[in-house]
Protein backbone atom coordinates (compact mmCIF):
# COMPACT_ATOMS: atom_id res chain seq x y z
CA UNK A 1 43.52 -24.81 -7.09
CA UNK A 2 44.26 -28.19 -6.73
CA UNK A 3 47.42 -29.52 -8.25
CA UNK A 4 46.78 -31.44 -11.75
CA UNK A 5 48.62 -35.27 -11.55
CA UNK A 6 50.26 -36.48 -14.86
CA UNK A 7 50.14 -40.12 -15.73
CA UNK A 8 52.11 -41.93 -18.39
CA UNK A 9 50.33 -44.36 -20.82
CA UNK A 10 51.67 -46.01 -23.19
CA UNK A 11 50.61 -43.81 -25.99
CA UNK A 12 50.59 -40.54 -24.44
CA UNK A 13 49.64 -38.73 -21.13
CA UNK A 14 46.65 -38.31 -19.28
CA UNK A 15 46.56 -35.20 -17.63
CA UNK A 16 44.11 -34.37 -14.72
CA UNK A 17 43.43 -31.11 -13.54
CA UNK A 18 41.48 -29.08 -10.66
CA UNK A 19 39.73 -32.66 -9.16
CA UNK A 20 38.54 -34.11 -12.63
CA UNK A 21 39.01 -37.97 -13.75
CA UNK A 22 40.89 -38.71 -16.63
CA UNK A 23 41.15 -41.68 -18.90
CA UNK A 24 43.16 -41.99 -22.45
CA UNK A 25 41.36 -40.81 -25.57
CA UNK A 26 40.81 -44.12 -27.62
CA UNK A 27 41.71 -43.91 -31.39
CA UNK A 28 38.10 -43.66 -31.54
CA UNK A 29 38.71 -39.88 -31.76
CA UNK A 30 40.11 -39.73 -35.29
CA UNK A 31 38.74 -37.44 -37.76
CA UNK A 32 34.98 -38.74 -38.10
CA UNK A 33 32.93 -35.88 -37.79
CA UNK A 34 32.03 -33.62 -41.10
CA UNK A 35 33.48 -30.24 -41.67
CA UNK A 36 31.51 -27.16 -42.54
CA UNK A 37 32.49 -25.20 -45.72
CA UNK A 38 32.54 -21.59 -45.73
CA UNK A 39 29.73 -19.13 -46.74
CA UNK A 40 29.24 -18.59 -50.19
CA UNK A 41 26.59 -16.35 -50.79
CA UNK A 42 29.07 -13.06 -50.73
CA UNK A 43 26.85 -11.42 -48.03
CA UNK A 44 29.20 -9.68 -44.93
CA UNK A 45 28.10 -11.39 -42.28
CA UNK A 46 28.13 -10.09 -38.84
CA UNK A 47 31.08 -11.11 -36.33
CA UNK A 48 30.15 -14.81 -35.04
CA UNK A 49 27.80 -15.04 -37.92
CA UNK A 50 29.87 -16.11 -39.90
CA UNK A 51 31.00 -19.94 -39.78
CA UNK A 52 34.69 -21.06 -39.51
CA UNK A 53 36.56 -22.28 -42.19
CA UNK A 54 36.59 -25.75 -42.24
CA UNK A 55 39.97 -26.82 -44.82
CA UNK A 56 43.03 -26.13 -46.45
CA UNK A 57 43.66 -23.83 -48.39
CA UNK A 58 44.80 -21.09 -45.73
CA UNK A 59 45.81 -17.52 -45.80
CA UNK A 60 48.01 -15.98 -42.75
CA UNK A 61 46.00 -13.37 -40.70
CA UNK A 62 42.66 -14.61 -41.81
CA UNK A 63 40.50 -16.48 -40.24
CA UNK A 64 41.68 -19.06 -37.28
CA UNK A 65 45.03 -18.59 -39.38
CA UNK A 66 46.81 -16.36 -37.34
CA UNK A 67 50.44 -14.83 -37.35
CA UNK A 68 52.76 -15.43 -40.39
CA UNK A 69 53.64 -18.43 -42.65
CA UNK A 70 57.09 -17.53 -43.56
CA UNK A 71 58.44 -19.57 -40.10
CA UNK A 72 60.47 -22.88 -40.56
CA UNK A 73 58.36 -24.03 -37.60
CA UNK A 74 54.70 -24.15 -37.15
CA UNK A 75 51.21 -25.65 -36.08
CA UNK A 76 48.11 -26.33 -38.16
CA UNK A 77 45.21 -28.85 -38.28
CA UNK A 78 41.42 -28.41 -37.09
CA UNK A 79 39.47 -27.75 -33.85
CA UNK A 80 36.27 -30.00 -33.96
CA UNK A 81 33.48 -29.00 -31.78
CA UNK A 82 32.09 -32.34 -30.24
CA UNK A 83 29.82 -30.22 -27.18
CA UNK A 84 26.82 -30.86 -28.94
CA UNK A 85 26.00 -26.72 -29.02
CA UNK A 86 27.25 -24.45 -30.86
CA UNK A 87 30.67 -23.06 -30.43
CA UNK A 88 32.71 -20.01 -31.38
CA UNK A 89 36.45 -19.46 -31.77
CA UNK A 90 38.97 -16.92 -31.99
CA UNK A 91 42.63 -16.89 -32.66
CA UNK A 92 45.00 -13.95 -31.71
CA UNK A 93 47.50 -12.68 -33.57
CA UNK A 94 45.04 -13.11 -36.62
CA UNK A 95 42.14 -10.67 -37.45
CA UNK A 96 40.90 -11.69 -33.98
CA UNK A 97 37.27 -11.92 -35.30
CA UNK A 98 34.83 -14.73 -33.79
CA UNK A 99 33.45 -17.21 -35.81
CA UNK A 100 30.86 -19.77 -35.72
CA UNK A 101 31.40 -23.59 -34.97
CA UNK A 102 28.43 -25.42 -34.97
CA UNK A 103 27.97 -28.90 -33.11
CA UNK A 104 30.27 -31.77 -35.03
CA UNK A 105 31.97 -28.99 -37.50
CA UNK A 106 34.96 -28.59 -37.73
CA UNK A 107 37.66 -25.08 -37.97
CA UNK A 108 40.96 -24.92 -39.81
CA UNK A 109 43.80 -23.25 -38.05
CA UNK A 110 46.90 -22.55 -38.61
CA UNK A 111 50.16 -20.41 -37.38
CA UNK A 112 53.94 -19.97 -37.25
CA UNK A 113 55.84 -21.73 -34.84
CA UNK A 114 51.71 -21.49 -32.13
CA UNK A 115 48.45 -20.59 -31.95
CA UNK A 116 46.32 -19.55 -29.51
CA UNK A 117 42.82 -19.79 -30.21
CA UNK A 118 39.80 -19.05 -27.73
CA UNK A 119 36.90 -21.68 -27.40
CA UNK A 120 33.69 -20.24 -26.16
CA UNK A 121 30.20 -20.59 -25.91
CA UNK A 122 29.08 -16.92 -26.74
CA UNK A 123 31.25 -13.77 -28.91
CA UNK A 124 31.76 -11.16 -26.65
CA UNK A 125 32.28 -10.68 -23.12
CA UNK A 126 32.20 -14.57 -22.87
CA UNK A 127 34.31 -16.89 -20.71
CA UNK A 128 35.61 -20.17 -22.55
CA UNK A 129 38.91 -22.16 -22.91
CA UNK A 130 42.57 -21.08 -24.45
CA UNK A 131 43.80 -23.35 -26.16
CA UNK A 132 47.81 -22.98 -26.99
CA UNK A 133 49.52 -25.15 -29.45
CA UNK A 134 53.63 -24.54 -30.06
CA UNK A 135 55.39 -25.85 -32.33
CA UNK A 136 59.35 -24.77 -30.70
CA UNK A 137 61.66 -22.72 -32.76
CA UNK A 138 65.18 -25.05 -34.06
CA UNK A 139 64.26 -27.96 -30.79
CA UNK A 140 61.71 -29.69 -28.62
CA UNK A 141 58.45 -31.94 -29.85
CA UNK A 142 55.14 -30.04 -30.41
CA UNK A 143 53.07 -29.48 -27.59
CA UNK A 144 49.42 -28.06 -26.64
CA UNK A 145 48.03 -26.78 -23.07
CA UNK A 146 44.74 -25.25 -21.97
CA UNK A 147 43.49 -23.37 -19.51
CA UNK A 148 40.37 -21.45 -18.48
CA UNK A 149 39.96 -17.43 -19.72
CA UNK A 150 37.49 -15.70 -17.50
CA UNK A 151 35.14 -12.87 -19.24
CA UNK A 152 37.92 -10.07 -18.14
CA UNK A 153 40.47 -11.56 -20.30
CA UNK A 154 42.26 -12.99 -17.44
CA UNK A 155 43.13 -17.08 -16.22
CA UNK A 156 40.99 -18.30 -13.59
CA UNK A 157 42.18 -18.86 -9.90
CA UNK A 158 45.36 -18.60 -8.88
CA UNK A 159 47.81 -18.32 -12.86
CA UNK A 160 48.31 -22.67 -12.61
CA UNK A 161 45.39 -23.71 -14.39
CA UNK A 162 47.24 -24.95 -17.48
CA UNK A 163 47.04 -28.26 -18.48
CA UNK A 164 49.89 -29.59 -21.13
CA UNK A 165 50.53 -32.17 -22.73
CA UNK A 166 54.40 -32.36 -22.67
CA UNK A 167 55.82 -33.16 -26.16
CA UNK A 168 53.86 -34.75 -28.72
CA UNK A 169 55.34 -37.64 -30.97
CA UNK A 170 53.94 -38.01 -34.53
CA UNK A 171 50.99 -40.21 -33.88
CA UNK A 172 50.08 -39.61 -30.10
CA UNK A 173 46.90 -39.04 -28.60
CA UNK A 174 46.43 -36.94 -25.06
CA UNK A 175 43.70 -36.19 -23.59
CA UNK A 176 43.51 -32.70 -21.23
CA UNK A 177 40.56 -32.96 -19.15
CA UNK A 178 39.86 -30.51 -15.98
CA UNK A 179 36.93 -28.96 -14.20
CA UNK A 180 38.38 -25.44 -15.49
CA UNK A 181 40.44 -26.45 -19.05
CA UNK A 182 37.16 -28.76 -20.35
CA UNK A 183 38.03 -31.36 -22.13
CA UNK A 184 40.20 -31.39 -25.10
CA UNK A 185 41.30 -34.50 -27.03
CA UNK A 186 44.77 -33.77 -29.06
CA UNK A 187 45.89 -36.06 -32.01
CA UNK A 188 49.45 -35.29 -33.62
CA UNK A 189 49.49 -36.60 -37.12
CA UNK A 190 52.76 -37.78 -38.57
CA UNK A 191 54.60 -35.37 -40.53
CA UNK A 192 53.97 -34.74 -44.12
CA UNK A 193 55.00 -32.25 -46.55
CA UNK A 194 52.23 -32.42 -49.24
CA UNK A 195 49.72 -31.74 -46.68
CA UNK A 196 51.51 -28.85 -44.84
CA UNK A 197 51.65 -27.28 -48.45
CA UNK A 198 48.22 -27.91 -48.91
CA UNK A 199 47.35 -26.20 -46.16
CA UNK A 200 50.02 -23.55 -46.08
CA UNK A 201 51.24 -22.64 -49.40
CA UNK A 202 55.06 -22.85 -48.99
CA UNK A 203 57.72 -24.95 -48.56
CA UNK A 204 58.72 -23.18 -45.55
CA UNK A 205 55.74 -25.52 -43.90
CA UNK A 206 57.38 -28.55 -44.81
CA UNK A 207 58.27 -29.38 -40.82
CA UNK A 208 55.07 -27.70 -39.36
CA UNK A 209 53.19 -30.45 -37.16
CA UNK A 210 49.57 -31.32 -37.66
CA UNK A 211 47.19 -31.22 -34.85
CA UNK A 212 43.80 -31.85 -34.57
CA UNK A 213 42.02 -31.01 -31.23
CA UNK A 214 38.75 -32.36 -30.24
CA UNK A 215 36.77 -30.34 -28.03
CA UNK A 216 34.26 -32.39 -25.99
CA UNK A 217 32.97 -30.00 -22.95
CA UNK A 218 33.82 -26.20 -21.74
CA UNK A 219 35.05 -25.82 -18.52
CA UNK A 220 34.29 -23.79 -15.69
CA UNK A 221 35.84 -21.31 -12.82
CA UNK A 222 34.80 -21.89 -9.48
C-alpha cells in the first residue's frame, strides 16, 4: 500500500490514494443529475430490486436511513451514482437491505451523529466501496472517508486504505480519489434548519450537516 499524499486547495483537499492522480472537484458537481422516486405499485420487491429512495421525507432504520434520529448531531444528504451502470447501496445500522441505484439517480441517506453505507456493483457477496460520513458528537467539523470492502467483509491490503477528507466547512468540496476507494466527490452544504426537518422530522436535526456524495468510479484491490 502506498501512502496516500494530502494537498491543500483553496477550497478543500485533494486527497490521493494507492498511486492515483487527483485534481479538485469543480463546482461543476452540484446537484444536476435527477433523482429516482420510489416504487409505487405496492408489489414486495425482491432485495436489490427495489430502487433507493431518492428524497426527504425519511424514517430512521429504513432504507439508507440508518441508526436513530433522536441525536443532537447527525449526517444526511444523497449518494448520486455518476458510474454510468447501475449501482447498489447499503447502510448498516439500518435494515441493512440492498437497494437499487441506477446510473445518474440519486439515494437519500440519513443517520445520527454517521453513516456508513456500502457502494457496490452487485447485492451479495460483492466487493465495492464504504463510504463513512461523521458528523462528531458536542466538537469537530463533519467529515467523510472511504475505503475499499473486499467480498469477505473485510478492508483491502494492509487496514490504511482510508481516504478522508479532514473536516468539512459549510460549502467545501473534496474530492477522494484512489485506485482502491474509487472516486467520490463530497459537497457540504451550509447549514439549514428547514431542510434538516424536512428531511428528518425533528428539531433535534436542526445542527445535522448536509452532504451530498458523488460517486464517479468503484475501486479496486490489487
Amino acid at each position: 500500500m502506498k501512502a496516500f499524499m494530502i494537498v491543500g486547495i483553496a477550497t478543500g483537499l485533494v486527497l490521493v490514494g494507492c498511486g492515483s492522480s487527483g485534481q479538485s472537484a469543480e463546482s461543476s458537481v452540484a446537484p444536476s443529475v435527477p433523482v429516482e422516486s420510489a416504487g409505487t405499485s405496492g408489489a414486495v420487491a425482491a432485495e436489490g430490486d427495489q430502487p433507493c429512495r431518492s428524497g426527504p421525507p425519511l424514517t430512521a432504520g429504513e432504507g439508507l436511513a440508518a441508526g436513530q434520529f433522536d441525536k443532537d448531531d447527525g449526517v444526511f444528504g444523497t449518494v448520486y451514482n455518476e458510474t454510468g451502470s447501475t449501482l447498489w447501496v447499503k447502510a448498516w445500522g439500518g435494515n441493512e437491505k440492498w437497494c437499487r441505484l441506477d446510473a445518474g439517480r440519486g439515494g437519500a441517506f440519513g443517520a445520527g451523529e454517521h453513516v456508513n453505507l456500502l457502494v457496490s456493483t452487485g447485492t451479495r457477496d460483492t466487493p465495492g466501496i464504504r463510504i463513512y460520513a461523521w458528523d462528531p458528537y458536542l466538537m469537530g467539523l463533519p467529515k467523510v472517508k472511504t475505503m475499499y470492502w473486499t467480498s469477505s467483509n473485510s478492508i483491502c491490503g494492509d487496514g490504511e486504505s482510508w481516504l478522508d477528507t479532514g473536516g468539512l466547512e459549510e460549502n467545501e468540496e473534496n474530492w477522494l480519489n484512489g485506485t482502491e476507494q474509487g472516486s467520490v466527490v463530497v459537497k457540504r452544504h451550509p447549514d439549514s434548519k428547514s431542510i434538516a426537518r424536512e428531511w428528518i422530522g425533528t428539531s433535534k436535526a436542526d445542527d445535522w450537516a448536509r452532504i451530498d456524495l458523488y460517486v464517479k468510479s468503484i475501486g479496486t484491490c490489487g
